[in-house]
Every structure is written in C-alpha cells, then in structure tokens.
PDB file of N, CA and C in Angstrom:
ATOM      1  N   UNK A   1       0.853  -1.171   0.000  1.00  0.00           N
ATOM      2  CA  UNK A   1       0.000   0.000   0.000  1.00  0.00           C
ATOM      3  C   UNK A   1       0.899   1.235   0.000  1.00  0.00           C
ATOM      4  N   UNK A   2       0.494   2.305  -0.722  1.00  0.00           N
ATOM      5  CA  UNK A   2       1.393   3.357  -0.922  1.00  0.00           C
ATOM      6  C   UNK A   2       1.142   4.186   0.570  1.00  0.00           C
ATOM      7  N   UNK A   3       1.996   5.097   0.585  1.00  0.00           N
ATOM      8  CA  UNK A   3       2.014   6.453   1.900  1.00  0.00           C
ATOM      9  C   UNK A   3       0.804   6.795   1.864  1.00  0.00           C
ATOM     10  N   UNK A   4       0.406   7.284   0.309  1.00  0.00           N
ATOM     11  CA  UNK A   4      -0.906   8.194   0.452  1.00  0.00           C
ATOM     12  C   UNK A   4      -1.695   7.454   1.195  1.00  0.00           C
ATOM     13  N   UNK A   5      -2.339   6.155   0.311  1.00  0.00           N
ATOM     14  CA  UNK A   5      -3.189   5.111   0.854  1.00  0.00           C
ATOM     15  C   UNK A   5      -3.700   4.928   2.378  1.00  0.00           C
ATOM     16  N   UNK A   6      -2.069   4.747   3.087  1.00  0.00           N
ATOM     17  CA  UNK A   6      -1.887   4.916   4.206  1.00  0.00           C
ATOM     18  C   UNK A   6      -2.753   6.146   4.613  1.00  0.00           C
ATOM     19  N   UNK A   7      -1.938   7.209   4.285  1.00  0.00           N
ATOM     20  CA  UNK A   7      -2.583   8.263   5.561  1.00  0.00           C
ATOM     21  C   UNK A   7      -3.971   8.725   5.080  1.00  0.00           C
ATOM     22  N   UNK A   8      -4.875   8.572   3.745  1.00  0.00           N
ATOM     23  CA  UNK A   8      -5.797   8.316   3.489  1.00  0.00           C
ATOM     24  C   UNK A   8      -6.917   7.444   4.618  1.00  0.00           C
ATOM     25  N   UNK A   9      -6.153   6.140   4.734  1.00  0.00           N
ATOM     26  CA  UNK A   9      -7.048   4.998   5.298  1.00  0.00           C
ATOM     27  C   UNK A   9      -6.446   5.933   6.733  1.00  0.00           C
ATOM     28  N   UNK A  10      -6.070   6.182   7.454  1.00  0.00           N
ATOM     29  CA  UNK A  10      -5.740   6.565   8.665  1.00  0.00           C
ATOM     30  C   UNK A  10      -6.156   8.358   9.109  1.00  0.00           C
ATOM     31  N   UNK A  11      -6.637   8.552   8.245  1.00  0.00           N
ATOM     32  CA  UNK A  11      -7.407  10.070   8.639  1.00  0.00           C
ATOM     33  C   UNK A  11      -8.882   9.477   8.769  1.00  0.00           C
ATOM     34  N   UNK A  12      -9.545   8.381   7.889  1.00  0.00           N
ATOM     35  CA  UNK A  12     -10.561   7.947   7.799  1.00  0.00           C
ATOM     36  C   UNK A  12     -11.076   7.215   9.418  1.00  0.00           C
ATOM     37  N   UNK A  13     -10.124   6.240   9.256  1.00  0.00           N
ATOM     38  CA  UNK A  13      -9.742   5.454  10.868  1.00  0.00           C
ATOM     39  C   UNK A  13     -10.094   6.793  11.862  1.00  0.00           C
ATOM     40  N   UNK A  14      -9.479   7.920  12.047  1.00  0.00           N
ATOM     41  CA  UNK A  14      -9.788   8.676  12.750  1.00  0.00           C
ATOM     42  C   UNK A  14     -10.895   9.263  12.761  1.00  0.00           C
ATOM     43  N   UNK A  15     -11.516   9.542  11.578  1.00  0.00           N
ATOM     44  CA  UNK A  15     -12.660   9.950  11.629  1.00  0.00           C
ATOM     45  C   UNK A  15     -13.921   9.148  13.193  1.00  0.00           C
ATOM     46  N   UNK A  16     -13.611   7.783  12.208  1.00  0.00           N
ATOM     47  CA  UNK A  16     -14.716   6.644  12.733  1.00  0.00           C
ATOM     48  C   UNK A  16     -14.252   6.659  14.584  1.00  0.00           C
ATOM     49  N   UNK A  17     -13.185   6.260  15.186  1.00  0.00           N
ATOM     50  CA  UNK A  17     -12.511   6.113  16.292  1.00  0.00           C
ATOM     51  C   UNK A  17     -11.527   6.740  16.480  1.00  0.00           C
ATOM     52  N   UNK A  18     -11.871   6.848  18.055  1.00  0.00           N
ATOM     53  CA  UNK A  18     -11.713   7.698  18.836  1.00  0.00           C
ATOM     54  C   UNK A  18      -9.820   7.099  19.217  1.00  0.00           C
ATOM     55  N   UNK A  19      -8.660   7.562  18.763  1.00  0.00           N
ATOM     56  CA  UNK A  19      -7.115   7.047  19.144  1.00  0.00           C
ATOM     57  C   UNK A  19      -6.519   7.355  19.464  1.00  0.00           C
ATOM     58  N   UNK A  20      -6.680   7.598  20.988  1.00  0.00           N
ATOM     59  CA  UNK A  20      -5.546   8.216  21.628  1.00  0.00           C
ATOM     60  C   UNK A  20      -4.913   8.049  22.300  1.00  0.00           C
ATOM     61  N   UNK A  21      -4.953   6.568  22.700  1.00  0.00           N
ATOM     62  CA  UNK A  21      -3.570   5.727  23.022  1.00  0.00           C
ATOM     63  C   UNK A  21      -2.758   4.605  21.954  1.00  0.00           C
ATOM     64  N   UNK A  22      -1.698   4.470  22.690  1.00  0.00           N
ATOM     65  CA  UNK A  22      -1.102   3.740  21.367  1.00  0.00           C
ATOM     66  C   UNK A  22      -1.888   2.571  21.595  1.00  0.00           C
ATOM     67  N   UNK A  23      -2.130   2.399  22.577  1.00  0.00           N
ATOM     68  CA  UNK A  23      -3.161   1.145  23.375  1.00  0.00           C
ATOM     69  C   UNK A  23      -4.401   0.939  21.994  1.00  0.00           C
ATOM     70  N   UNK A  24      -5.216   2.232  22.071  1.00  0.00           N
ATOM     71  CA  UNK A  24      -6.242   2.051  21.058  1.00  0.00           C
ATOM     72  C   UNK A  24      -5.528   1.762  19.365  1.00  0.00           C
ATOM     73  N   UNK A  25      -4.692   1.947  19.161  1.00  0.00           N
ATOM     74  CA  UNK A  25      -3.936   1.485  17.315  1.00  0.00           C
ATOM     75  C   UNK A  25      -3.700   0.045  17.893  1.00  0.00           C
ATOM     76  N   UNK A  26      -3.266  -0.275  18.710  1.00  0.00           N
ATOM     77  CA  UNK A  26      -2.810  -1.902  18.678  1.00  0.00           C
ATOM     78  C   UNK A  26      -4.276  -2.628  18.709  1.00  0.00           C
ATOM     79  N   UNK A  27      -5.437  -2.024  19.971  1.00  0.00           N
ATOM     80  CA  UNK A  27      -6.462  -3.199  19.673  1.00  0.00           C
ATOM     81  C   UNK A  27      -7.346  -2.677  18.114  1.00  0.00           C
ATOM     82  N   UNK A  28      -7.218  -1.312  17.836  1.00  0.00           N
ATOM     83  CA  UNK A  28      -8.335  -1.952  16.115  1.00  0.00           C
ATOM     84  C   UNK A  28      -7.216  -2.521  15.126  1.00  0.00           C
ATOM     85  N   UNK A  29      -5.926  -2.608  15.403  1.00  0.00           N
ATOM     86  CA  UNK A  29      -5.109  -3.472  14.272  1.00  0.00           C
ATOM     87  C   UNK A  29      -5.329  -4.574  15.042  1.00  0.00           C
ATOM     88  N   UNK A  30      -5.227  -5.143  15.720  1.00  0.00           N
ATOM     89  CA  UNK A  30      -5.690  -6.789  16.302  1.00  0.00           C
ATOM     90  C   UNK A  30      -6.535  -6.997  15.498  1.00  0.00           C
ATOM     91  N   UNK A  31      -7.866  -6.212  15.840  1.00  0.00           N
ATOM     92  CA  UNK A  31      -9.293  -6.541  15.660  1.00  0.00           C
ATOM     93  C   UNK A  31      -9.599  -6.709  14.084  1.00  0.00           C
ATOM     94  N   UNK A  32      -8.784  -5.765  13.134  1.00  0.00           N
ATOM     95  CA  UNK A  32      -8.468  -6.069  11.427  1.00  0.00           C
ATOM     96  C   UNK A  32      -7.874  -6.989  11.542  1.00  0.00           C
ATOM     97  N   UNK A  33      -6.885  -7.667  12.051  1.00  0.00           N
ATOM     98  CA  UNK A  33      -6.203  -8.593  11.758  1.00  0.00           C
ATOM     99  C   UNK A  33      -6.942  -9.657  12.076  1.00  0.00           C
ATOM    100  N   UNK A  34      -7.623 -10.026  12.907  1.00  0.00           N
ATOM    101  CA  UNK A  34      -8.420 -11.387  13.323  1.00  0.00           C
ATOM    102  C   UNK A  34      -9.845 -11.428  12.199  1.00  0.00           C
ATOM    103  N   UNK A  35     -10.591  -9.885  11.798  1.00  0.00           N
ATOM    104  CA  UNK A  35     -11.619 -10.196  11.297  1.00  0.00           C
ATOM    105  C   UNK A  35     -10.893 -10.654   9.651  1.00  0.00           C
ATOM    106  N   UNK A  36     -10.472 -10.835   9.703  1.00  0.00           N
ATOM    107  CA  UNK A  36      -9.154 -11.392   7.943  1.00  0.00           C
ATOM    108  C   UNK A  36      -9.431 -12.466   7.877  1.00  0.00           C
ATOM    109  N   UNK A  37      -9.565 -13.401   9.265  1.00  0.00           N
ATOM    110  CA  UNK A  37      -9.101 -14.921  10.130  1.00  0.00           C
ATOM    111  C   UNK A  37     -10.805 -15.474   9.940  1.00  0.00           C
ATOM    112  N   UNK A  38     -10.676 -16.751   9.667  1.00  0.00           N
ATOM    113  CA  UNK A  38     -11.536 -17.657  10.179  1.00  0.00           C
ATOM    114  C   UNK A  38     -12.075 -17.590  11.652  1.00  0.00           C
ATOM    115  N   UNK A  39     -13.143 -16.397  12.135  1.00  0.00           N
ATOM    116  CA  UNK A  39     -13.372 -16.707  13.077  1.00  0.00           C
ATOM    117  C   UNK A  39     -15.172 -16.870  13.307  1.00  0.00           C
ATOM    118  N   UNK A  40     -15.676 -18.001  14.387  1.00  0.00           N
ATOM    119  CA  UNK A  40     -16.425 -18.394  14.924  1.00  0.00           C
ATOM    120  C   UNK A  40     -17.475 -17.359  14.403  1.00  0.00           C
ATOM    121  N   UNK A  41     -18.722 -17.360  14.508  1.00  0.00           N
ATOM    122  CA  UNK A  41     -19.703 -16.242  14.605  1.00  0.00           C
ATOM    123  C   UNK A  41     -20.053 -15.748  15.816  1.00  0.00           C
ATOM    124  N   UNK A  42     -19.937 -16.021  17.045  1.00  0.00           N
ATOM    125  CA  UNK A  42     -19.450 -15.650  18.241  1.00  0.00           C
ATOM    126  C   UNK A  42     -18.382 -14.634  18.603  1.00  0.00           C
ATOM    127  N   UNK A  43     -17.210 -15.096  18.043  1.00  0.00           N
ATOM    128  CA  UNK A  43     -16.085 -14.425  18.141  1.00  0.00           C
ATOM    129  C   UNK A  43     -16.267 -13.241  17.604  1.00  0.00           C
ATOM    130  N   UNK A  44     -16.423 -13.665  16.032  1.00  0.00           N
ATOM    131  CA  UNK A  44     -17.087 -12.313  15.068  1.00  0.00           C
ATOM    132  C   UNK A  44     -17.267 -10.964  15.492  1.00  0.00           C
ATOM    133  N   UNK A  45     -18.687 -11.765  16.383  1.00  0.00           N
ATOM    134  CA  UNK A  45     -19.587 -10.710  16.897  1.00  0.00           C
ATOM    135  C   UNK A  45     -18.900  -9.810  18.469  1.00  0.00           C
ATOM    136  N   UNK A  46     -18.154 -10.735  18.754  1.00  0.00           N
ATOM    137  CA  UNK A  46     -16.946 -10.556  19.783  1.00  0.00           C
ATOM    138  C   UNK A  46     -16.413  -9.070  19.438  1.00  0.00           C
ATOM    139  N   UNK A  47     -15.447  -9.452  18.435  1.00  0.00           N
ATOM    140  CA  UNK A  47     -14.555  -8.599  17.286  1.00  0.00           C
ATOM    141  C   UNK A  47     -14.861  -7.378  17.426  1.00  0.00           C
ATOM    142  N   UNK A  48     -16.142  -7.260  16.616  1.00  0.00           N
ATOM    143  CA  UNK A  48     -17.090  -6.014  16.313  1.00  0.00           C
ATOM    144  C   UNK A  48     -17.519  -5.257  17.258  1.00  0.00           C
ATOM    145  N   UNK A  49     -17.933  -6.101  17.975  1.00  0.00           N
ATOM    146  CA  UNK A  49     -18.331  -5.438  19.921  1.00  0.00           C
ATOM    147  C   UNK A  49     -17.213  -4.493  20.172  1.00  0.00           C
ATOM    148  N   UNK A  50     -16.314  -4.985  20.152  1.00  0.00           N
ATOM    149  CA  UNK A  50     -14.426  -4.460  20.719  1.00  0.00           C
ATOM    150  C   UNK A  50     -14.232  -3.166  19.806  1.00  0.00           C
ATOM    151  N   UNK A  51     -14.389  -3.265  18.787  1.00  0.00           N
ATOM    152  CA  UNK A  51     -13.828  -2.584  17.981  1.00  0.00           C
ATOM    153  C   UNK A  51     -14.518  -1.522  17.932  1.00  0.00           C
ATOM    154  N   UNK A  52     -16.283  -1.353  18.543  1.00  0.00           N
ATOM    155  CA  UNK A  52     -17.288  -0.181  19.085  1.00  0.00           C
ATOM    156  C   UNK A  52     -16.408   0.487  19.989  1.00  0.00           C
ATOM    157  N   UNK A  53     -15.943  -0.317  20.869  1.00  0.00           N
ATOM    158  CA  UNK A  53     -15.599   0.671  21.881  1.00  0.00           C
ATOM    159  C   UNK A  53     -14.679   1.653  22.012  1.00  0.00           C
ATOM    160  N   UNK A  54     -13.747   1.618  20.377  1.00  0.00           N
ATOM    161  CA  UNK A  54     -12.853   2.563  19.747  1.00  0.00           C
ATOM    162  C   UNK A  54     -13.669   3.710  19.557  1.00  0.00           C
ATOM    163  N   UNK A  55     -15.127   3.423  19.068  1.00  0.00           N
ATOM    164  CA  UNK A  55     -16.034   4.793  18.671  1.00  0.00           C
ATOM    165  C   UNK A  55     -16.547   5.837  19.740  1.00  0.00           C
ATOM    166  N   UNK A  56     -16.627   7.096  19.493  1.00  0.00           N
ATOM    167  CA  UNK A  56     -16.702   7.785  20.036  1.00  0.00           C
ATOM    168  C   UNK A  56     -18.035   8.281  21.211  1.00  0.00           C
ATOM    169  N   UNK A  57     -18.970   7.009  20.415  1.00  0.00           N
ATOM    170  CA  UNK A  57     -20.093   6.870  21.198  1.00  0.00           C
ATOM    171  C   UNK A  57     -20.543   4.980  21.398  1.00  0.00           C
ATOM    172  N   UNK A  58     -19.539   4.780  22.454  1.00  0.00           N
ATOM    173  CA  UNK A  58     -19.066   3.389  22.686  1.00  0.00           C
ATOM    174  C   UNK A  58     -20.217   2.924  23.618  1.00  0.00           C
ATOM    175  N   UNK A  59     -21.123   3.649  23.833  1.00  0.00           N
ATOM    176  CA  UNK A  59     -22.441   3.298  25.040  1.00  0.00           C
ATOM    177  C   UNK A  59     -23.250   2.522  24.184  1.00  0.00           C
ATOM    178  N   UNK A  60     -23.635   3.175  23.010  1.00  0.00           N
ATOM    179  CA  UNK A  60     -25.019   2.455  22.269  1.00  0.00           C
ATOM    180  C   UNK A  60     -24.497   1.083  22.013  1.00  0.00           C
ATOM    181  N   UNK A  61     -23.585   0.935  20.919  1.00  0.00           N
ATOM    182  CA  UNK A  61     -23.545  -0.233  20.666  1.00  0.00           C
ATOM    183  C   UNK A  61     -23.552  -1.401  21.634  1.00  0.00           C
ATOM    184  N   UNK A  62     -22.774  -0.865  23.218  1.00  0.00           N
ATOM    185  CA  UNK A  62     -22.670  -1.327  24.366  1.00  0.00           C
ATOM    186  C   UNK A  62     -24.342  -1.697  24.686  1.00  0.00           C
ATOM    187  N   UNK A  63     -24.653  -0.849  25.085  1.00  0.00           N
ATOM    188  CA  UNK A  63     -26.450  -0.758  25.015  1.00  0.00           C
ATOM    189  C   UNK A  63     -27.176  -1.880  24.587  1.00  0.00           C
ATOM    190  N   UNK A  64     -27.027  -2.357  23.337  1.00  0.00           N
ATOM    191  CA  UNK A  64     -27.935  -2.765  22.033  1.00  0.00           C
ATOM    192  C   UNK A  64     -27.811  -4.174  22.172  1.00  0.00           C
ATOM    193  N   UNK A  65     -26.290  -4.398  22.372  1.00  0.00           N
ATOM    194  CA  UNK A  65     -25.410  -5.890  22.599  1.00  0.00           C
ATOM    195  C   UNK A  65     -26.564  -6.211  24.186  1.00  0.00           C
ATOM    196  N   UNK A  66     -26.186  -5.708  24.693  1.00  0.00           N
ATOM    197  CA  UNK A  66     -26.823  -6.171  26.146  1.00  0.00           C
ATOM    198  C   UNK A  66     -28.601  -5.790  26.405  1.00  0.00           C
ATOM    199  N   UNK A  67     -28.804  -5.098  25.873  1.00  0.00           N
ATOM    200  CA  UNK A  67     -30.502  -5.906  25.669  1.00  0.00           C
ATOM    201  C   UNK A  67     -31.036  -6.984  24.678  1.00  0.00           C
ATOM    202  N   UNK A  68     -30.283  -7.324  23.600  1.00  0.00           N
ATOM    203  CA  UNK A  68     -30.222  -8.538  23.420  1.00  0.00           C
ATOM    204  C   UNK A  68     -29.782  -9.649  24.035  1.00  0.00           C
ATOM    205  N   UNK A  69     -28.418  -9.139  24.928  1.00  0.00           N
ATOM    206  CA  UNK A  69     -28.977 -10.708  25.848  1.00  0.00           C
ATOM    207  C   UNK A  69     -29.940 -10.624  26.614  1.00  0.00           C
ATOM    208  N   UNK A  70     -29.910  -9.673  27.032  1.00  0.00           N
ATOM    209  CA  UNK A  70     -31.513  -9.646  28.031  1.00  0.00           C
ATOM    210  C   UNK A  70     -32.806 -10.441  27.646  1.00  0.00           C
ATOM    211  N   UNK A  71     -33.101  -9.996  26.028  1.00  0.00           N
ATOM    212  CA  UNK A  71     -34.118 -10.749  25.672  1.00  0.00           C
ATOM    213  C   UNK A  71     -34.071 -12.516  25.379  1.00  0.00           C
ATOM    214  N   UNK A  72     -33.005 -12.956  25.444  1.00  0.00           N
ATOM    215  CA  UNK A  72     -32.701 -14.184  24.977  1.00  0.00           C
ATOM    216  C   UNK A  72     -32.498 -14.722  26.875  1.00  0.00           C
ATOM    217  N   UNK A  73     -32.571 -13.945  27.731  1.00  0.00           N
ATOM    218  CA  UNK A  73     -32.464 -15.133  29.045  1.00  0.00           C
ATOM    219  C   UNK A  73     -33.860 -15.611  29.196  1.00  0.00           C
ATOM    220  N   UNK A  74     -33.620 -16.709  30.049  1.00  0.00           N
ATOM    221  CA  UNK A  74     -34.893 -17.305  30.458  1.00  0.00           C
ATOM    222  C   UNK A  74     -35.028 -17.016  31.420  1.00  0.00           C
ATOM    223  N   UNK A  75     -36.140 -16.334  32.282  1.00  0.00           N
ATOM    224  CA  UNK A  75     -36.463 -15.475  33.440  1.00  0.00           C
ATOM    225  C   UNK A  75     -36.808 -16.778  34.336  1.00  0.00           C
ATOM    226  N   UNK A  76     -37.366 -17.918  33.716  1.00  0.00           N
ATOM    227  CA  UNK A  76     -38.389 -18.544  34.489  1.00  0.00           C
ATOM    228  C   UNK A  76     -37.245 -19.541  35.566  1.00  0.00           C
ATOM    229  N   UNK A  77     -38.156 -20.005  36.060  1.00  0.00           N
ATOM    230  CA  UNK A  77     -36.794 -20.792  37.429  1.00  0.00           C
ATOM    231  C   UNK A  77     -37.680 -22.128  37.524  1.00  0.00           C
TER     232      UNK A  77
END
C-alpha cells in the first residue's frame, strides 16, 4: 500500500474512532487482523463489539449488545 493510501485509510480510521492511546492502534489493528481470520460467529460478533468501543459513542452499541442478551435469558426458574 502506498504512503498516500496509508494516511488516506488513517485520517478515515480517525474519523470513525476515537485514538488516543497507542493502546487504542494496537487493539483496532488486532481486531483487522483477526476479522481477515476464520473466526467463529461468536467471536465475530466478539470482534465487532471491541472494535465499538474505539467509537466515540461506545455506550449504544454497548447498550444494544446487552438488551439482546436480556431478551434471549430465560427469566423462568
């Protein structure tokens, strides 16, 4: 990939998420690097979860994930 490319795809990256530790560049390059990978549909959805919490409004998606499990427990005893 050329320089431009680069800082192209990496002004964009910034746009979307929020990077301001070196902490945050290592987990969304993990998180590209694994969604590349054969992974589970679990994991997947794992992935994607993680990679919200780079965004700048990391509550909703947080939110959305967890009233869906909500609706999928079984209340009854």
């Amino acid at each position: 990939m050329s320089n431009k490319n680069n800082v192209e795809t990496h002004k964009k990256l910034r746009k979307k998420y929020v990077l301001k530790e070196k902490h945050d560049l290592e987990i969304l390059a993990l998180c590209n690097e694994l969604e590349a990978k054969r992974l589970s549909k679990s994991n997947r959805k794992l992935v994607k979860l993680i990679k919200t919490q780079l965004e700048e409004d990391w509550r909703t998606p947080l939110l959305n994930v967890l009233k869906k499990i909500e609706k999928n427990i079984d209340c009854t005893f």
